[in-house]
C-alpha atoms as a PDB file:
ATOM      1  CA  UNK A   1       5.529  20.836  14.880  1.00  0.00           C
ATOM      2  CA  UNK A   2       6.911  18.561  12.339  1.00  0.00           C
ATOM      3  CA  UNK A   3       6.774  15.009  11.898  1.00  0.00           C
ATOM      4  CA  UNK A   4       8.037  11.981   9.677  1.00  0.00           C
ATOM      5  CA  UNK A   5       4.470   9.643   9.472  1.00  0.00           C
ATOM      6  CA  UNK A   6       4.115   6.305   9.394  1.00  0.00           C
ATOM      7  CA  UNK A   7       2.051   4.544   6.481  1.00  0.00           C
ATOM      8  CA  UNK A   8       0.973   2.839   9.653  1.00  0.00           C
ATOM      9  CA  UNK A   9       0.127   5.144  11.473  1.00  0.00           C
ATOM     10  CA  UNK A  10      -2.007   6.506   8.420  1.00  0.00           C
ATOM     11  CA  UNK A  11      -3.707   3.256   7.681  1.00  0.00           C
ATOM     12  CA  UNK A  12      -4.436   3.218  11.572  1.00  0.00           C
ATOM     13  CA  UNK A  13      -6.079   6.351  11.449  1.00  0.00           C
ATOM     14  CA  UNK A  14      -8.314   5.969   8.503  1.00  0.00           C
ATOM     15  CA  UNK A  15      -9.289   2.355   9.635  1.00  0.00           C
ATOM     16  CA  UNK A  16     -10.623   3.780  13.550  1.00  0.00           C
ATOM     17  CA  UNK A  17     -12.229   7.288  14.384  1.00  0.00           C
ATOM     18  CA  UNK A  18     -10.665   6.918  17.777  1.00  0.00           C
ATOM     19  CA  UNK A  19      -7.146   7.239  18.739  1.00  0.00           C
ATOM     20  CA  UNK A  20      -3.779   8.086  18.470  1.00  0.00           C
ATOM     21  CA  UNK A  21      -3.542   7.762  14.181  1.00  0.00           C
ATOM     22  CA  UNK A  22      -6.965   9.333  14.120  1.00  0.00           C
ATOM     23  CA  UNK A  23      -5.334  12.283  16.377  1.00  0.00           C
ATOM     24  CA  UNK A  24      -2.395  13.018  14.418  1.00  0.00           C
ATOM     25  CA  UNK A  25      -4.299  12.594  11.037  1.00  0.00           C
ATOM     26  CA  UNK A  26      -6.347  15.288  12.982  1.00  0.00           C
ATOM     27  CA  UNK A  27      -3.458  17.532  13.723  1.00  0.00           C
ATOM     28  CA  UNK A  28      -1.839  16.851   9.718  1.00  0.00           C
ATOM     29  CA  UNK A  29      -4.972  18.037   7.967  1.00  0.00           C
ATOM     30  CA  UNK A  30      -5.553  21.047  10.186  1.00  0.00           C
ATOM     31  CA  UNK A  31      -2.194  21.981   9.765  1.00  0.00           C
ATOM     32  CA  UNK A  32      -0.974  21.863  13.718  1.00  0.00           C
ATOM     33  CA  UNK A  33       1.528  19.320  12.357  1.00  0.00           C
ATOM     34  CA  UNK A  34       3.713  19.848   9.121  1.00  0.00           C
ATOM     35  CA  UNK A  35       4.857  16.192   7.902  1.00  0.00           C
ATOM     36  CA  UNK A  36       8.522  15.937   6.608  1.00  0.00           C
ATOM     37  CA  UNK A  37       9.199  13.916   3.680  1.00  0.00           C
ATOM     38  CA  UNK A  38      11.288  12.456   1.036  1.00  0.00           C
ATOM     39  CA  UNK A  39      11.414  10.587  -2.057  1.00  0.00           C
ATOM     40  CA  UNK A  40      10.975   7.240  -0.375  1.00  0.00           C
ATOM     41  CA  UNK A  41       8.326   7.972   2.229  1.00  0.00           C
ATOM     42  CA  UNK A  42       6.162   9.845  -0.839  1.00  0.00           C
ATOM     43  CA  UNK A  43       6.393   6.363  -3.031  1.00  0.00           C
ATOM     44  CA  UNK A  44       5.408   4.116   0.435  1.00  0.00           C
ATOM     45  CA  UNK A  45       2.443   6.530   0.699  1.00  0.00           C
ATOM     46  CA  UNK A  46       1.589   6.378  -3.262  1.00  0.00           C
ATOM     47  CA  UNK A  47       1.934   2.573  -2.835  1.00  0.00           C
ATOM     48  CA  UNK A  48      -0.313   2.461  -0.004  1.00  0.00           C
ATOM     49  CA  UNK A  49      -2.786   4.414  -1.796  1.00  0.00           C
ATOM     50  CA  UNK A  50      -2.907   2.223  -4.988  1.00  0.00           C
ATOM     51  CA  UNK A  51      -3.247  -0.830  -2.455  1.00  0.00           C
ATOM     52  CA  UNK A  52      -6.976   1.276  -0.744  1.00  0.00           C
ATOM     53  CA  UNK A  53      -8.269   2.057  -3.967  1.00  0.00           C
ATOM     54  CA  UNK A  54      -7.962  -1.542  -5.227  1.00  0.00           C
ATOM     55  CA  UNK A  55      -8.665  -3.176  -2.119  1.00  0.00           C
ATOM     56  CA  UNK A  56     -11.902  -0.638  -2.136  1.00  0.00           C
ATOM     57  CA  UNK A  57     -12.553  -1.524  -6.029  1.00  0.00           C
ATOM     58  CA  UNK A  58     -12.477  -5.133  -5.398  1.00  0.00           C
ATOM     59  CA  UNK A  59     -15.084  -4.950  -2.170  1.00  0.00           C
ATOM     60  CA  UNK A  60     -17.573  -2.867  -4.327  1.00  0.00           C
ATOM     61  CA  UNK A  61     -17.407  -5.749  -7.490  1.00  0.00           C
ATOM     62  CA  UNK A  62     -18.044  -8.049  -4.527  1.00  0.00           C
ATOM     63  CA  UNK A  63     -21.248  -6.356  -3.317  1.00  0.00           C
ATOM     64  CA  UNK A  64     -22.493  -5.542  -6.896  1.00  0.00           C
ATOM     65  CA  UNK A  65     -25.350  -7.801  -7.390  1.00  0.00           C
ATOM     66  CA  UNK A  66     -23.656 -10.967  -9.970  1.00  0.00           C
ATOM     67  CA  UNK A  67     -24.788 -10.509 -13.361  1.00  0.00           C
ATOM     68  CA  UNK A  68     -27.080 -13.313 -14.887  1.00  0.00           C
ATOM     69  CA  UNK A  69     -24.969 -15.632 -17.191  1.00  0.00           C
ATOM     70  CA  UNK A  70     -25.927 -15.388 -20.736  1.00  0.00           C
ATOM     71  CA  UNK A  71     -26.808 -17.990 -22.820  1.00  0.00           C
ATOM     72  CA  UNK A  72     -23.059 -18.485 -24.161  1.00  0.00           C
ATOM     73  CA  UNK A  73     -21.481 -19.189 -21.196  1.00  0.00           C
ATOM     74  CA  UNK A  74     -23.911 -21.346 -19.244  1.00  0.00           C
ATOM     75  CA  UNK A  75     -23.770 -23.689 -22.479  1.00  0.00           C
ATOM     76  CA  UNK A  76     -19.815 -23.231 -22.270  1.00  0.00           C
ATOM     77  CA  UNK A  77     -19.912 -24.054 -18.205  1.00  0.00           C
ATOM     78  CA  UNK A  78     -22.534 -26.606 -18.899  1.00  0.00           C
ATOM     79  CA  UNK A  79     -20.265 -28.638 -21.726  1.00  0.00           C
ATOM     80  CA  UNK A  80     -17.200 -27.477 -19.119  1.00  0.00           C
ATOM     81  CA  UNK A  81     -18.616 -29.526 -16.009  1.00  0.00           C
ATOM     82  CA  UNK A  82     -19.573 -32.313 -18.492  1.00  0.00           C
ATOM     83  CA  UNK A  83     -16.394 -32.715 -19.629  1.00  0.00           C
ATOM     84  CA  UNK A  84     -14.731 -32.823 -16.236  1.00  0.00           C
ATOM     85  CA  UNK A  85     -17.011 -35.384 -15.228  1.00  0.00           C
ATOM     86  CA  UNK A  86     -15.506 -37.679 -17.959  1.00  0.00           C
ATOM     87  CA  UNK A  87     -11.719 -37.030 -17.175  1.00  0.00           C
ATOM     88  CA  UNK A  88     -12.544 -37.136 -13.179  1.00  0.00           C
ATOM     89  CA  UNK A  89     -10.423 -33.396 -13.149  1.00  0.00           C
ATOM     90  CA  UNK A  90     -12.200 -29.971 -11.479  1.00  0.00           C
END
């Protein structure tokens, strides 16, 4: 069988186990179901792909532990906040 798929259908599927997407992803990767493409479905999909990996990137900077300041920049926050204090702007 072939089929044109969805980048919702895709995003569906990796998102939830269970279902529909997760069925046909199924079927695509053990080759039951060919997909049909072209130039524009191929650049939605490498699209998609660059929007996962930095959507996944960002999450793991956000669960890293935050590194401790160094000396430099909590004087250069410190004289920051004091100076915003005087003009009244944040």
């Amino acid at each position: 069988m072939k089929i044109v798929l969805d980048t919702n259908v895709v995003v569906s599927g990796l998102l939830q186990a269970q279902g529909n997407p997760a069925q046909v992803l199924s079927l695509v990767l053990s080759g039951v179901i060919q997909i049909c493409h072209d130039e524009r479905i191929l650049a939605e999909f490498e699209t998609l792909a660059r929007f996962i990996k930095c959507t996944t990137l960002t999450r793991e900077r956000e669960d890293q532990p935050k590194q401790k300041q160094t000396e430099p920049e909590t004087k250069f926050k410190t004289a920051q906040k004091k100076t915003q204090s005087r003009t009244g702007s944040q």
